[in-house]
C-alpha atoms as a PDB file:
ATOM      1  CA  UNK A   1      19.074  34.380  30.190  1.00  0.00           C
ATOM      2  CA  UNK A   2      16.894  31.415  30.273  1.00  0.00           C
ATOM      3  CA  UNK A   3      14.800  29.345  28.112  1.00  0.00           C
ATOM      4  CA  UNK A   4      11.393  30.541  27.318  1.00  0.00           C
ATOM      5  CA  UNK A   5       8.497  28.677  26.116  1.00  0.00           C
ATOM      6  CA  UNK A   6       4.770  29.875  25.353  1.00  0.00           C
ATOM      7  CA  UNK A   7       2.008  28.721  23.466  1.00  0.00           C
ATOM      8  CA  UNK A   8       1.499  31.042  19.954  1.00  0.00           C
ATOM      9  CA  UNK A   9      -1.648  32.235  19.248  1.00  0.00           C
ATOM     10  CA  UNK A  10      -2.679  30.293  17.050  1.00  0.00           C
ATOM     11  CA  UNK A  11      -3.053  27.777  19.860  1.00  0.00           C
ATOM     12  CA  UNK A  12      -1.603  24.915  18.038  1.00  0.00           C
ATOM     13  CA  UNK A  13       2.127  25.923  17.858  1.00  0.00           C
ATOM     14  CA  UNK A  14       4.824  26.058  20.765  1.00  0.00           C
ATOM     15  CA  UNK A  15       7.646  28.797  20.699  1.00  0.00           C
ATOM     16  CA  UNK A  16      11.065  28.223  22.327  1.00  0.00           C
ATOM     17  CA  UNK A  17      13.896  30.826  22.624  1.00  0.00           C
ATOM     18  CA  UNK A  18      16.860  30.687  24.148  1.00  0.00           C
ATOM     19  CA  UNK A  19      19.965  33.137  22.916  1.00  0.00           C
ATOM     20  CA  UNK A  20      19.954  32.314  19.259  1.00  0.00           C
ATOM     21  CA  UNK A  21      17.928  29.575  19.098  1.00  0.00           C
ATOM     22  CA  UNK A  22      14.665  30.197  18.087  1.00  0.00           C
ATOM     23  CA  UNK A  23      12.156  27.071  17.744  1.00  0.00           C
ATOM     24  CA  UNK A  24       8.730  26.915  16.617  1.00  0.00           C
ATOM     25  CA  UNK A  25       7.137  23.295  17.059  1.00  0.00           C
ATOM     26  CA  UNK A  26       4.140  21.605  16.380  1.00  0.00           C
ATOM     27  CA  UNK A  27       2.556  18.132  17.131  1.00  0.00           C
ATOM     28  CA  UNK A  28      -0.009  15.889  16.193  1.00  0.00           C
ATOM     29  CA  UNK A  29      -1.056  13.345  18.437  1.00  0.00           C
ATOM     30  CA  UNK A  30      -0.638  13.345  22.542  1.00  0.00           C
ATOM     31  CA  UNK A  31       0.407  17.057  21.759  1.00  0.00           C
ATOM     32  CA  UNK A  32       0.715  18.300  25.447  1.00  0.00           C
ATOM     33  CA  UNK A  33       3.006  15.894  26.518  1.00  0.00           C
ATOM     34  CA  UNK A  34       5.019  16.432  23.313  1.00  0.00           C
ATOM     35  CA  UNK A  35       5.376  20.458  24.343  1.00  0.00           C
ATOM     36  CA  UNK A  36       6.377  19.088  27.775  1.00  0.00           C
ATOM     37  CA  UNK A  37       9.075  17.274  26.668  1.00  0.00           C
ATOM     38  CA  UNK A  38       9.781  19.670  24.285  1.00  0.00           C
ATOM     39  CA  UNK A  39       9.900  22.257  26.967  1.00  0.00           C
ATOM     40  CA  UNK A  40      12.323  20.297  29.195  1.00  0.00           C
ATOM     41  CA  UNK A  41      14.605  18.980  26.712  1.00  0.00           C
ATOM     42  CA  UNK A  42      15.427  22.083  25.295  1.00  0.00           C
ATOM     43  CA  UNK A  43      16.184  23.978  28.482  1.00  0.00           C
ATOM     44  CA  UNK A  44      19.519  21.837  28.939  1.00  0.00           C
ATOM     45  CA  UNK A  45      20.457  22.165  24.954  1.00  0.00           C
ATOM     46  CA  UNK A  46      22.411  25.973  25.162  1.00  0.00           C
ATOM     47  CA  UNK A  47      24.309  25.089  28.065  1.00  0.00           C
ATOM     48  CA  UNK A  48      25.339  22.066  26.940  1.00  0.00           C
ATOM     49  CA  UNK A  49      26.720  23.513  23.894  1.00  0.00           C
ATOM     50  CA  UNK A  50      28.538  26.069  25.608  1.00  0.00           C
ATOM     51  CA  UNK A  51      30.556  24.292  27.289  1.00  0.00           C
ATOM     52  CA  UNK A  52      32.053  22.417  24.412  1.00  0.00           C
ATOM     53  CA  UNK A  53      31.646  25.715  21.872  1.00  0.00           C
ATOM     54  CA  UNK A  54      35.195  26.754  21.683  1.00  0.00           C
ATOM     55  CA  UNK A  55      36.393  22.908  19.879  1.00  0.00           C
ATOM     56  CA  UNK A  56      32.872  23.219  17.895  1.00  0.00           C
ATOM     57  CA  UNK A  57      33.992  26.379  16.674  1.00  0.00           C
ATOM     58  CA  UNK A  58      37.306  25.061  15.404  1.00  0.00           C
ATOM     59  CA  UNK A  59      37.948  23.822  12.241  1.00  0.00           C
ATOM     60  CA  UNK A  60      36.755  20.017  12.075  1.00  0.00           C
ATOM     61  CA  UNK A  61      39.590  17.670  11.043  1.00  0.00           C
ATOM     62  CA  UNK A  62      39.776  13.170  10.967  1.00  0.00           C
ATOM     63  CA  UNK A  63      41.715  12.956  14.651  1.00  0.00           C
ATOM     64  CA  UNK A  64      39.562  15.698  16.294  1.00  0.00           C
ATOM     65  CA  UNK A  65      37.549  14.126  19.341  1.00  0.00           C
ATOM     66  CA  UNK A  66      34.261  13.231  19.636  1.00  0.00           C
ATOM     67  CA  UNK A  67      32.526  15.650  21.798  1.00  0.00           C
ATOM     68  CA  UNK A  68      30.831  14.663  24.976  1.00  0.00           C
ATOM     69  CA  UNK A  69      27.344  16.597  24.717  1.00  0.00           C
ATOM     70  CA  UNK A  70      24.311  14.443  22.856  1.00  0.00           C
ATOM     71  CA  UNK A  71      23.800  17.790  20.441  1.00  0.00           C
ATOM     72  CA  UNK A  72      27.758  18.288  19.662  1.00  0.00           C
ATOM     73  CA  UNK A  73      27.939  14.520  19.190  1.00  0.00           C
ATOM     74  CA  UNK A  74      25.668  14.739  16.679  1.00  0.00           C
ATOM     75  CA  UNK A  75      27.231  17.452  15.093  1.00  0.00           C
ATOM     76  CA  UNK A  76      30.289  16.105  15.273  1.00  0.00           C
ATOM     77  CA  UNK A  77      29.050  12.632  13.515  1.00  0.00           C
ATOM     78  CA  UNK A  78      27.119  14.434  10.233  1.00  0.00           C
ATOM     79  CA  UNK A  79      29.865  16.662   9.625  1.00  0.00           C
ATOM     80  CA  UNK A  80      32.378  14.014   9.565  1.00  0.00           C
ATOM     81  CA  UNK A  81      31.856  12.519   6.252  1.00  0.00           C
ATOM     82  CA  UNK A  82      32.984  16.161   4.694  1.00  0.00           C
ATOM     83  CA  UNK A  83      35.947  16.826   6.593  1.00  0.00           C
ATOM     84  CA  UNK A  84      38.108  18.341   3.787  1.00  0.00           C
ATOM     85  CA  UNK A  85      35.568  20.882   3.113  1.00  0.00           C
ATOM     86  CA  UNK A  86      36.811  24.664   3.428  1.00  0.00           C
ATOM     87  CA  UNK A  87      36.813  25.771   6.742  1.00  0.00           C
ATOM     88  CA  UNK A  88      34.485  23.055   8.330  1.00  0.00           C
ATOM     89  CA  UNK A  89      33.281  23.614  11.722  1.00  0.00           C
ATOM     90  CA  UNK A  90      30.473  21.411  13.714  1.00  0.00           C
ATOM     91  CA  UNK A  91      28.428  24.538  14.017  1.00  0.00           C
ATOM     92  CA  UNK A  92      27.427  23.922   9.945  1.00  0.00           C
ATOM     93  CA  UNK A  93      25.078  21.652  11.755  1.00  0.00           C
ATOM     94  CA  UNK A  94      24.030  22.850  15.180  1.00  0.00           C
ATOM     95  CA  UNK A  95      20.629  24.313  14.243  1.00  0.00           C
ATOM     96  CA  UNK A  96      19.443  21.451  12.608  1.00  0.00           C
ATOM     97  CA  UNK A  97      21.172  19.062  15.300  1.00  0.00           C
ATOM     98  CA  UNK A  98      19.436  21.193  18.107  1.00  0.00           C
ATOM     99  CA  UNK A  99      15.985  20.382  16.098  1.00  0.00           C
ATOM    100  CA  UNK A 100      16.378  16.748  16.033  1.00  0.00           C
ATOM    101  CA  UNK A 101      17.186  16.779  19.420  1.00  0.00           C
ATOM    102  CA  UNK A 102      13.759  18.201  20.344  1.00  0.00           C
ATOM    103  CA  UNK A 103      11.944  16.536  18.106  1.00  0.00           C
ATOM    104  CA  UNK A 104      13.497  12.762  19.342  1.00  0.00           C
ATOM    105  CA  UNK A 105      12.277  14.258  23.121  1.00  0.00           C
ATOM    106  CA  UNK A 106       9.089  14.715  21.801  1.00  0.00           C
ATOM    107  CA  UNK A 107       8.674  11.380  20.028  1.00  0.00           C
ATOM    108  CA  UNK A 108      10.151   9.395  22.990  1.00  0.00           C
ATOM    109  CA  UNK A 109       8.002  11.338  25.480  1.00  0.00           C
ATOM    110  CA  UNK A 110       4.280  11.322  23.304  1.00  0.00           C
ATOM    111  CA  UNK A 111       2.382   9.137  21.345  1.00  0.00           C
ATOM    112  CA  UNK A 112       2.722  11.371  17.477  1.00  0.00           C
ATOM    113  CA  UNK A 113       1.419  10.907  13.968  1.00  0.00           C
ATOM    114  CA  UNK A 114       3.035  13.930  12.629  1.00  0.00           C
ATOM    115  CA  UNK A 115       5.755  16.936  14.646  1.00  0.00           C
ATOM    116  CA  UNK A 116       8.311  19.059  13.075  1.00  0.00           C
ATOM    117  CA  UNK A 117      10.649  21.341  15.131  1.00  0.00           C
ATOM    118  CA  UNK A 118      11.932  24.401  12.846  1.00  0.00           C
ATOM    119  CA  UNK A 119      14.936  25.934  14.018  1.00  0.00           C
ATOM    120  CA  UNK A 120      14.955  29.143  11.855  1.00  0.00           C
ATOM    121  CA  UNK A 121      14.215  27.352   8.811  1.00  0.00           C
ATOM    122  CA  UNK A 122      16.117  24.182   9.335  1.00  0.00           C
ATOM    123  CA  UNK A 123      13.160  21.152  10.380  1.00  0.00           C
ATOM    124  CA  UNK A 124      13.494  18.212  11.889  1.00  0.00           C
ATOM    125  CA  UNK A 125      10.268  16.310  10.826  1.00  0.00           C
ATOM    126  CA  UNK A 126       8.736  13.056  12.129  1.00  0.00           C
ATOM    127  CA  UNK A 127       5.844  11.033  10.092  1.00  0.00           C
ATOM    128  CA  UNK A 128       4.116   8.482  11.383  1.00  0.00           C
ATOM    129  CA  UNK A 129       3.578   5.510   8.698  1.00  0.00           C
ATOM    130  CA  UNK A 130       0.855   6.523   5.955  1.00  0.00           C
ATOM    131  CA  UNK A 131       1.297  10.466   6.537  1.00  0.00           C
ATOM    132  CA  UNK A 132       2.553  12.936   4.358  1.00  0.00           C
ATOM    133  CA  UNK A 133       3.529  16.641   4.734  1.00  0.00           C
ATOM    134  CA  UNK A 134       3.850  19.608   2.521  1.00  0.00           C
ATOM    135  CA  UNK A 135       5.428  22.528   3.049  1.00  0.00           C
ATOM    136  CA  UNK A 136       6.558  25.823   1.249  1.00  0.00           C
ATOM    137  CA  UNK A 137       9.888  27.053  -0.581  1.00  0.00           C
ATOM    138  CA  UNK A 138      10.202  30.616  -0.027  1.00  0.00           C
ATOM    139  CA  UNK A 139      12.857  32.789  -1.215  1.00  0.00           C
ATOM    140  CA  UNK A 140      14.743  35.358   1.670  1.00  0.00           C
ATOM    141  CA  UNK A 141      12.036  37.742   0.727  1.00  0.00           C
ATOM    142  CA  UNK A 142       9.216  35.435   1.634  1.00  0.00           C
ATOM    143  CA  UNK A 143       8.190  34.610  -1.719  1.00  0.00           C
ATOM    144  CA  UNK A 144       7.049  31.257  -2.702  1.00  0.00           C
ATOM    145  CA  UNK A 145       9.192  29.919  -4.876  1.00  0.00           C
ATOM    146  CA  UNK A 146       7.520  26.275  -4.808  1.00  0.00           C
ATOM    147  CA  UNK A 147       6.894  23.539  -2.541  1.00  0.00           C
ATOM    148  CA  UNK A 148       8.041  20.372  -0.885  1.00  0.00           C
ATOM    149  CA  UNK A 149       5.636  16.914  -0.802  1.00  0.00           C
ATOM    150  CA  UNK A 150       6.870  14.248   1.449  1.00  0.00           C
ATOM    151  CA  UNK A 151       5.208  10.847   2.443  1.00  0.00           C
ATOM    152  CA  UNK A 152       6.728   9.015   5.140  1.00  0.00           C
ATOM    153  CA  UNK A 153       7.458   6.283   2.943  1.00  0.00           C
ATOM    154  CA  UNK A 154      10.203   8.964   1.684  1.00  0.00           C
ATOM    155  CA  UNK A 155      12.715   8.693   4.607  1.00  0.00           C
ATOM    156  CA  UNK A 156      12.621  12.626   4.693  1.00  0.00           C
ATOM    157  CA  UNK A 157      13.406  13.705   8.538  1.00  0.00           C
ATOM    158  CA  UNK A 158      14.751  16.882   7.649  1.00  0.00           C
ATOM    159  CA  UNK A 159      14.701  20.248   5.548  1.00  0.00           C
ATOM    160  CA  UNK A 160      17.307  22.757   5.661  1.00  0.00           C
ATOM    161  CA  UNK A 161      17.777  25.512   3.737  1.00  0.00           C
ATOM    162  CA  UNK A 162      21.439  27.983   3.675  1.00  0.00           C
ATOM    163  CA  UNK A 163      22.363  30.652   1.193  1.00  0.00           C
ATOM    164  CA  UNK A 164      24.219  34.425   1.118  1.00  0.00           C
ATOM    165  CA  UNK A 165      20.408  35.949   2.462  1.00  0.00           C
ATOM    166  CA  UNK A 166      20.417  33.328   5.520  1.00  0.00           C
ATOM    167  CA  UNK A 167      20.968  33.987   9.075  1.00  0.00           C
ATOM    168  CA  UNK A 168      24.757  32.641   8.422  1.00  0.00           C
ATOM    169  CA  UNK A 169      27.514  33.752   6.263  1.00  0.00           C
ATOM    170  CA  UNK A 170      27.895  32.027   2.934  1.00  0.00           C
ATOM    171  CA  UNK A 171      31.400  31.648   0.788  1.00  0.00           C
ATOM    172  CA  UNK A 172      28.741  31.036  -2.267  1.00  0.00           C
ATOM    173  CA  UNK A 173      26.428  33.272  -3.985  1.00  0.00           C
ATOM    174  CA  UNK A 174      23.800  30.894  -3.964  1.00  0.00           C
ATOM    175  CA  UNK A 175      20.161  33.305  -3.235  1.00  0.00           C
ATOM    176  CA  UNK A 176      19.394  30.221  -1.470  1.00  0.00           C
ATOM    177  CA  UNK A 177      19.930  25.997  -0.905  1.00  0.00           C
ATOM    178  CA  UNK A 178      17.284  23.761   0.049  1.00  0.00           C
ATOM    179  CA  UNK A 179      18.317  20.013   0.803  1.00  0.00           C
ATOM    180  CA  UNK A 180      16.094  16.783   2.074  1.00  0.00           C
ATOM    181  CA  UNK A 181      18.139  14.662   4.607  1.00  0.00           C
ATOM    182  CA  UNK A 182      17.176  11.655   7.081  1.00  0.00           C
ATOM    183  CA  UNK A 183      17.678  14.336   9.528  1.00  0.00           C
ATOM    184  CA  UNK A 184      17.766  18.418  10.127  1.00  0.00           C
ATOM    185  CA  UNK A 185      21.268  18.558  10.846  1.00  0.00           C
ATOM    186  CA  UNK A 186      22.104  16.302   8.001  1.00  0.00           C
ATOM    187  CA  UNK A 187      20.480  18.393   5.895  1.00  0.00           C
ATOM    188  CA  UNK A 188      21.864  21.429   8.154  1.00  0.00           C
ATOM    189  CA  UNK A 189      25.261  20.278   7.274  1.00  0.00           C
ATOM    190  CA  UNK A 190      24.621  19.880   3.174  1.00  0.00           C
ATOM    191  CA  UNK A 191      22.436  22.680   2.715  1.00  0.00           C
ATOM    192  CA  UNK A 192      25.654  25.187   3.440  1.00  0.00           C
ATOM    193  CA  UNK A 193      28.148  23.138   1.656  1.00  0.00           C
ATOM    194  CA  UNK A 194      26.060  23.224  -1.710  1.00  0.00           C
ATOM    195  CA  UNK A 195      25.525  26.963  -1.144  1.00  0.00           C
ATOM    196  CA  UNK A 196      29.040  27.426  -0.852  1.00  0.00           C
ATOM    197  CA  UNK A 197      29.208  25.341  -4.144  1.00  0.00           C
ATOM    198  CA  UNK A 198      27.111  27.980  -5.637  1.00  0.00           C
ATOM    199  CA  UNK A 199      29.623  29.878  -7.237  1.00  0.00           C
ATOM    200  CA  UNK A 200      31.781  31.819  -9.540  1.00  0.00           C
ATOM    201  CA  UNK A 201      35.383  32.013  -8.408  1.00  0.00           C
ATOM    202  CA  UNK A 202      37.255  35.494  -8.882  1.00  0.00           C
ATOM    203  CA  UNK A 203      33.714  37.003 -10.760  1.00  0.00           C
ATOM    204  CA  UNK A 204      34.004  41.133 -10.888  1.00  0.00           C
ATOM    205  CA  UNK A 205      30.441  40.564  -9.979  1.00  0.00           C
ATOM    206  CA  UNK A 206      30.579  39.142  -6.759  1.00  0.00           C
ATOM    207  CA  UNK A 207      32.047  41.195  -3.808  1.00  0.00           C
ATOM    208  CA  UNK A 208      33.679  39.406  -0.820  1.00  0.00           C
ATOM    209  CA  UNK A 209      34.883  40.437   2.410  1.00  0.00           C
ATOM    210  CA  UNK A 210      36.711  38.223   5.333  1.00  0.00           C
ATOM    211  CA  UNK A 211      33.816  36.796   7.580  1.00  0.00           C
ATOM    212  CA  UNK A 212      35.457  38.228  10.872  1.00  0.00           C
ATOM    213  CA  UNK A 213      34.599  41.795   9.192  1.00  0.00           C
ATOM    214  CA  UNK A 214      31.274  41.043   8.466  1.00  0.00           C
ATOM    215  CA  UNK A 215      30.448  39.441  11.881  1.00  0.00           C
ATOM    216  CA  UNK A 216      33.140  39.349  14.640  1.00  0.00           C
ATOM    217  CA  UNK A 217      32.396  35.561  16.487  1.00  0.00           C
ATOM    218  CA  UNK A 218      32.295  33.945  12.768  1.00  0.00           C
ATOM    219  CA  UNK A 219      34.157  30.663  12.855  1.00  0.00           C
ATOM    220  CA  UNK A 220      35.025  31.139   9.344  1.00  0.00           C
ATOM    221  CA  UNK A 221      37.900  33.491  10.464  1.00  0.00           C
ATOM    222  CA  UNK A 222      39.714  35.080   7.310  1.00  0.00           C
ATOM    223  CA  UNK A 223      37.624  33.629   4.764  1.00  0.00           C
ATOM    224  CA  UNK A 224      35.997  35.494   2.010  1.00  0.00           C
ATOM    225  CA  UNK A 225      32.688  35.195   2.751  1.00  0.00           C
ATOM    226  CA  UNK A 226      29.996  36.596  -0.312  1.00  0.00           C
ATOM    227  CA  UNK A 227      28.720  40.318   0.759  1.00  0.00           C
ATOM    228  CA  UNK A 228      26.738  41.095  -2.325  1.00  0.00           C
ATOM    229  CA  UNK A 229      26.212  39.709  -6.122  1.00  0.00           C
ATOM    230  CA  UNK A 230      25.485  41.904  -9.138  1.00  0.00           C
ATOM    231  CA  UNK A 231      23.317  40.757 -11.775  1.00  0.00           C
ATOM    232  CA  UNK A 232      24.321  37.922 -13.810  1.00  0.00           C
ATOM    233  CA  UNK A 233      23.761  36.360 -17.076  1.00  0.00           C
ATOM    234  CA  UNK A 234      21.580  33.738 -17.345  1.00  0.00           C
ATOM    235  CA  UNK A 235      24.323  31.554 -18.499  1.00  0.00           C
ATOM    236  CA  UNK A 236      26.483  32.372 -15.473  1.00  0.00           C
ATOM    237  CA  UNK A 237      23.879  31.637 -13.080  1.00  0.00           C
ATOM    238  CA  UNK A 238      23.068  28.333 -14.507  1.00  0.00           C
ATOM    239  CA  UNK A 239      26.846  27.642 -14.506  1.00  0.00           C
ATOM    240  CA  UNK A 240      27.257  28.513 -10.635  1.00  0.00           C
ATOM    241  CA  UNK A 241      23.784  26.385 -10.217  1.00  0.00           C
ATOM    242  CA  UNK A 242      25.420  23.210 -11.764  1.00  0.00           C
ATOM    243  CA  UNK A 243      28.725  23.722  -9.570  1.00  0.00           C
ATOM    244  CA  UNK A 244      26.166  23.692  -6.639  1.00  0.00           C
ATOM    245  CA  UNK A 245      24.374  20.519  -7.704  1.00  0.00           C
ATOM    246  CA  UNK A 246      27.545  18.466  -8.949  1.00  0.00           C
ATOM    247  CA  UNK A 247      28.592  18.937  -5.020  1.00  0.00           C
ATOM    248  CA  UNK A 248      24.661  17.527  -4.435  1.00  0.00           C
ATOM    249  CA  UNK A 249      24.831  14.909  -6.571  1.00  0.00           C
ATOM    250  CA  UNK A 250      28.085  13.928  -4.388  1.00  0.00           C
ATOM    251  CA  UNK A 251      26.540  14.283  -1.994  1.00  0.00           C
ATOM    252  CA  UNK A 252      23.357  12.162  -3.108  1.00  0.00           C
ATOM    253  CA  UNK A 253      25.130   9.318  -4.472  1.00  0.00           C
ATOM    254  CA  UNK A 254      27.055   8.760  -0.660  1.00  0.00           C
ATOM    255  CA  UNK A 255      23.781   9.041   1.150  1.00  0.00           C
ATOM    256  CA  UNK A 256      23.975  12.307   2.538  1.00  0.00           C
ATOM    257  CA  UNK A 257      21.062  13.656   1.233  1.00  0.00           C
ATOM    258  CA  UNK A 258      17.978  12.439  -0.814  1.00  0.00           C
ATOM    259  CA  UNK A 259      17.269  15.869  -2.719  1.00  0.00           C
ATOM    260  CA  UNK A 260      18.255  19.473  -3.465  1.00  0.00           C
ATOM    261  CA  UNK A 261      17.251  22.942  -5.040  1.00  0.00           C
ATOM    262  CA  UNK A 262      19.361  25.908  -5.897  1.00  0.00           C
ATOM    263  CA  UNK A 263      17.890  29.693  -6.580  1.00  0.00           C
ATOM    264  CA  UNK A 264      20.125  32.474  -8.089  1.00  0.00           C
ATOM    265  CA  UNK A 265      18.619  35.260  -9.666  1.00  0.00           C
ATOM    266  CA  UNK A 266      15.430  34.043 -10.967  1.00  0.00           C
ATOM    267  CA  UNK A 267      17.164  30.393 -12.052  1.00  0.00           C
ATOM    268  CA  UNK A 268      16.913  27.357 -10.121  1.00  0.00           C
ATOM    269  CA  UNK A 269      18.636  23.754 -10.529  1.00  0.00           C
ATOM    270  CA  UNK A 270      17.196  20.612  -8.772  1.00  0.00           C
ATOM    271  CA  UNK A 271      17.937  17.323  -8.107  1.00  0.00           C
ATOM    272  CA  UNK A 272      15.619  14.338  -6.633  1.00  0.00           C
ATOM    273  CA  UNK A 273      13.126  16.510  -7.856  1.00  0.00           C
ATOM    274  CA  UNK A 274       9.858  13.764  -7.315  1.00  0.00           C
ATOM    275  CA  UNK A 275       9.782  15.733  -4.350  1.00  0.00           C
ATOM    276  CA  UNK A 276       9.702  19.327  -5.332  1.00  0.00           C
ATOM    277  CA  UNK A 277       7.585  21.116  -7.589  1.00  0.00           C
ATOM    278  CA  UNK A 278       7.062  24.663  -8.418  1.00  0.00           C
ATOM    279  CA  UNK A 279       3.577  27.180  -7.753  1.00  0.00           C
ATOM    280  CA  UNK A 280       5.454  29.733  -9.870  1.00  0.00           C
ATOM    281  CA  UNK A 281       7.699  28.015 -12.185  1.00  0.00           C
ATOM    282  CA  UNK A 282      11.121  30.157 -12.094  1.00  0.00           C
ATOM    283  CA  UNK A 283      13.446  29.255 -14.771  1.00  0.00           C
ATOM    284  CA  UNK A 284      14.188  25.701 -14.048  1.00  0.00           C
ATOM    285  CA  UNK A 285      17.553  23.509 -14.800  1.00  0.00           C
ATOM    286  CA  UNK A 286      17.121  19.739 -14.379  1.00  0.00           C
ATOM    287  CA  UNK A 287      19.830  18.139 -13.139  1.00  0.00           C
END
């Protein structure tokens, strides 16, 4: 199967699919030449990857090699810094990596004052100086849990979100894990290590099962990976919350990331939170 691309109707966005990968971009600016080089760029990305998916899939450790694909490269490079992590493959980061990709063909190919690429939720974003950008937070059921405001005087280039409701499996319990990064698949990278941080170890609540049951080509193998979550207390969500956002502030304070939110069961923790504010203020713990 190849890459597709077509225009969506609102007439302003471009859609790219390719096996998993499904993009929705938009530009501001010299927009056509930005799809074109969109277009192109990402037509190469899937085979790429394939060729090197096997050692992406295995667990990432200090003496593994660099791969040789610009994507798994850059996989490779933000995951480094957390080697250590459980079970920590270079695929934590591919959908954000595969968005900055497009996005740096678009703003090396096309004058821009404004382009994200969202790869299922994780966006690579590009301001021109003296723009700014707002987008929502929405919970796995679409609601709106708040929203994001970004100036390019921030140093945001990327928003990823992870959790137990995303399109991956989580070892957390986390509902869901939004981070701000310099790029997607820094933030790719962070967003599912804090929502693995979401957690109570050994809860009666919580019900685990090993990932390869849940989904067969996992590359988390044996690992217990969170299947469903009863209802908690208030004061054992806010404690899995803070176990999330101590890993953030870690995270933080070595430059990984520039901001985070948690949401579990109607409670949410944030840090860096100049950037994120709330339409519908859930139950909120500053950290």
């Amino acid at each position: 199967m190849s890459a597709t691309a077509r225009i969506l109707p609102d007439g302003e966005r471009l859609h790219l699919q390719h096996g998993p990968s499904d993009l929705v971009v938009w530009a501001e600016g010299a927009r056509d030449q930005a799809y074109h080089a969109a277009t192109k760029r990402f037509g190469t990305i899937i085979a790429e990857l394939v060729d090197e998916l096997p050692d992406l899939r295995t667990r990432l450790g200090t003496r593994s090699a660099r791969p040789q694909g610009a994507v798994a490269k850059r996989m490779h490079d933000v995951c480094l810094p957390y080697v250590g992590q459980t079970q920590l493959t270079r695929m934590a980061a591919v959908a954000g990596a595969i968005a900055d990709e497009v996005l740096g063909a678009m703003t090396s190919g096309a004058p821009l004052t404004r382009a994200y690429v969202n790869n299922g939720g994780d966006i690579a974003l590009y301001l021109a100086p003296g723009t700014s950008f707002r987008t929502a937070i929405s919970a796995y059921d679409g609601k709106q849990l708040g929203r994001i405001d970004i100036s390019a005087e921030d140093g945001i280039g990327g928003i990823a979100t992870s959790g137990r409701h995303g399109r991956s499996l989580s070892l957390g319990i986390a509902d869901s894990v939004t981070v701000l990064a310099r790029s997607a698949a820094k933030a790719d990278v962070a967003a599912t290590l804090v929502a693995n941080a979401v957690d109570l170890p050994d809860h009666p609540a919580v019900t685990r099962r090993p990932a390869r049951e849940v989904d067969e080509a996992s590359d988390l193998g044996d690992l217990p990976v969170t299947v469903s979550c009863d209802t908690l207390s208030d004061e054992e969500c806010d404690r899995a919350l803070a176990n999330g956002i101590e890993t953030a502030r870690t995270f933080q304070a070595q430059g990984g990331i520039a901001a985070a939110a948690a949401f579990l069961q109607g409670r949410c923790a944030t840090l860096g939170a100049q950037i994120l504010t709330f339409q519908q203020e859930p139950e909120h713990v500053q950290a």
